[in-house]
Structures are given as structure tokens and as C-alpha cells.
Protein backbone atom coordinates (compact mmCIF):
# COMPACT_ATOMS: atom_id res chain seq x y z
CA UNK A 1 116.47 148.16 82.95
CA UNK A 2 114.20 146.10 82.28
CA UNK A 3 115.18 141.85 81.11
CA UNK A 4 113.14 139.86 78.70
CA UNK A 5 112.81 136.11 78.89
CA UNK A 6 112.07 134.09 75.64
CA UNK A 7 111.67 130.42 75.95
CA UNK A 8 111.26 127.97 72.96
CA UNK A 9 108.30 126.04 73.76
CA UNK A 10 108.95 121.72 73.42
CA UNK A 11 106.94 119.27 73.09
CA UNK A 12 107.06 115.79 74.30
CA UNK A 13 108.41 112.81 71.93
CA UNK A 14 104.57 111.10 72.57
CA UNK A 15 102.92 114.38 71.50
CA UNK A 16 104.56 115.17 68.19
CA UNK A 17 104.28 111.47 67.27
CA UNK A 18 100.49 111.75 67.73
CA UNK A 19 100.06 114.87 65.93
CA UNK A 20 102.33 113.54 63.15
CA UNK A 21 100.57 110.29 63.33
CA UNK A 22 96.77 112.20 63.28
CA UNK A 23 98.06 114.10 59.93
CA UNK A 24 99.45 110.98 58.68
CA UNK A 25 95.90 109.14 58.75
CA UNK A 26 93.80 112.20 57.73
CA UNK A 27 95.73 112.47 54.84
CA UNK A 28 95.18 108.54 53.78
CA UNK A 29 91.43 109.24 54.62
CA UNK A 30 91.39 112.59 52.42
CA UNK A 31 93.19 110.49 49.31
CA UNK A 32 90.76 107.97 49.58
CA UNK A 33 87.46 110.48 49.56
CA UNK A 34 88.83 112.61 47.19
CA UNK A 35 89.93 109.73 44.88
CA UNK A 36 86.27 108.45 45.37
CA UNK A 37 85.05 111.59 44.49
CA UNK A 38 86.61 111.86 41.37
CA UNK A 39 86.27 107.95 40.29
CA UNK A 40 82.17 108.57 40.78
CA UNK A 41 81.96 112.09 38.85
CA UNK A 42 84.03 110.56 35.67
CA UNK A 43 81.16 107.74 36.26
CA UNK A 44 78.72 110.34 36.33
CA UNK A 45 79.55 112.09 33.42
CA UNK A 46 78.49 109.31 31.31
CA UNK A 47 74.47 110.03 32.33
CA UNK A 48 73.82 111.87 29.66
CA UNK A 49 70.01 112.44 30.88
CA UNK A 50 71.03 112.82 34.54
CA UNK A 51 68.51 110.07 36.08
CA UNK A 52 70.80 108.34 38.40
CA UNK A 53 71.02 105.49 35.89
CA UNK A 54 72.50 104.23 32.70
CA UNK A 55 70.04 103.52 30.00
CA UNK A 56 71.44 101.31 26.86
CA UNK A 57 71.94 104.08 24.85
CA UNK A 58 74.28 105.27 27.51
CA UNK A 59 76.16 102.10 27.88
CA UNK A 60 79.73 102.14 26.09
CA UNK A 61 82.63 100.44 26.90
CA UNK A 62 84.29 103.56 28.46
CA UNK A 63 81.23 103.38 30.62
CA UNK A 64 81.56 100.16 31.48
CA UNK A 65 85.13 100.73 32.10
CA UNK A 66 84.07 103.58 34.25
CA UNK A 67 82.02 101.81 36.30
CA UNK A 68 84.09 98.40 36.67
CA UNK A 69 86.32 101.38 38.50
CA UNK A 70 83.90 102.63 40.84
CA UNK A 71 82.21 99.29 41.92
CA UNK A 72 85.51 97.18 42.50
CA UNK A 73 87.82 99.77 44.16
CA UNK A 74 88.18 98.16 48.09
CA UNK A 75 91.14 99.94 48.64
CA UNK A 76 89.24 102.91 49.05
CA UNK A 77 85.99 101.65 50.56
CA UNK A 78 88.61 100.15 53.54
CA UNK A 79 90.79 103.08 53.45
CA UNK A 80 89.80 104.53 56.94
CA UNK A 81 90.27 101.13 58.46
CA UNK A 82 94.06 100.44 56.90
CA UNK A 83 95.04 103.52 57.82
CA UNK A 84 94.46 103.07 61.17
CA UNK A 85 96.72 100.11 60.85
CA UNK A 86 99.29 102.03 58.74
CA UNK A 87 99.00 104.60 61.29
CA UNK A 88 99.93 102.87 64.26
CA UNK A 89 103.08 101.52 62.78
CA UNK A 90 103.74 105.14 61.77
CA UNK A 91 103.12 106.14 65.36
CA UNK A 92 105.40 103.26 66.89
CA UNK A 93 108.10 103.99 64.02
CA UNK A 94 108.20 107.63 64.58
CA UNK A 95 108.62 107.38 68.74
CA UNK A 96 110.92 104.89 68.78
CA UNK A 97 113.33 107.61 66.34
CA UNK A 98 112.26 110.21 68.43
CA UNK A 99 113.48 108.20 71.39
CA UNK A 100 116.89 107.35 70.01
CA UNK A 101 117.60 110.77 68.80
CA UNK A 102 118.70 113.10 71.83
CA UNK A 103 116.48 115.71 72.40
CA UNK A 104 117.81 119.49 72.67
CA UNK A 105 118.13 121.33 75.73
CA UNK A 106 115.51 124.10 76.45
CA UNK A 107 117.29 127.38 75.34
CA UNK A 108 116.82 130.59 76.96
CA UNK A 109 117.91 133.41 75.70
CA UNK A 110 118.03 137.28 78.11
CA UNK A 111 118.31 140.55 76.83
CA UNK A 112 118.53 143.49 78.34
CA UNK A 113 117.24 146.64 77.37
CA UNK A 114 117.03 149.99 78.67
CA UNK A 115 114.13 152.34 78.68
């Protein structure tokens, strides 16, 4: 006979804070660069001869528009550093629950089998 042990692996209330916390600030970081990414190639598109700059011929009010947009968005340019901020609220938020909740007992669970 031969008896097989399977144990649920926990983590700590700290640990799963931080790695919910890390996720929580890449993913404000990855709105921000992809929303930047998108605001400058909808600027882009209106270079019609692709030389980096806007000639008066290529000036229209969507372009303007376009690049009022681009040059006045601070919410993204200080994205990494609010979200540090945001993040540590998150973090505190999220481990005090996790405190007040009661955490499970570790299971374990034996079977037996025969060969």
C-alpha cells in the first residue's frame, strides 16, 4: 500500500497583497503607454509626407485637435508616479481585508492505493 499526501499550497496575507498590488500598478502603467501609443499614432497619421513634422498644408483642425491631445495629456505623462500612490492604498486596503477575513485551515487530503 502505498499513501499519497496532497497539500494545498498558501500563501501569506503580505504576499498575495503584493502580487495583487504589483498587477494592480502594471496594469495603470500598461493603460497609460498603450493609451499614449495610440493618442501619438492618430497624431501621426495626419503627416501626410512622413517628416516628423506638420507643414501648413497638413494643418487642419482635426490636427490641431489631435495634437492639443497629445501635448496636454499629464495624466498619462505622471501615470507611473500616481500609480504608485494608487497602489499603496490598494496594497494597505487589500491587507487590512485580508486580515479581517479568517484565513482557511491547510487541508490535507490521504489516499490510499494499492499496487
Amino acid at each position: 500500500m502505498v499513501a499519497m499526501v496532497v497539500y494545498k499550497k498558501q500563501y501569506s496575507n503580505t504576499k498575495l497583497a503584493l502580487l495583487a498590488t504589483l498587477f494592480f500598478y502594471l496594469s495603470i502603467v500598461a493603460v497609460a503607454f498603450i493609451s499614449g501609443y495610440i493618442i501619438e499614432s492618430h497624431l501621426e497619421s495626419f503627416d501626410l509626407d512622413g517628416d516628423g513634422s506638420f507643414s501648413q498644408i497638413e494643418k487642419t483642425a482635426k490636427q490641431q485637435k489631435a495634437m492639443q491631445a497629445a501635448i496636454s495629456d499629464n495624466a498619462r505623462n505622471f501615470a507611473p508616479i500616481f500609480g504608485i500612490l494608487y497602489s499603496i492604498v490598494y496594497f494597505v486596503l487589500l491587507r487590512l481585508i485580508l486580515i479581517v477575513r479568517k484565513p482557511k485551515q491547510l487541508s490535507v487530503s490521504i489516499t490510499e492505493t494499492q499496487i
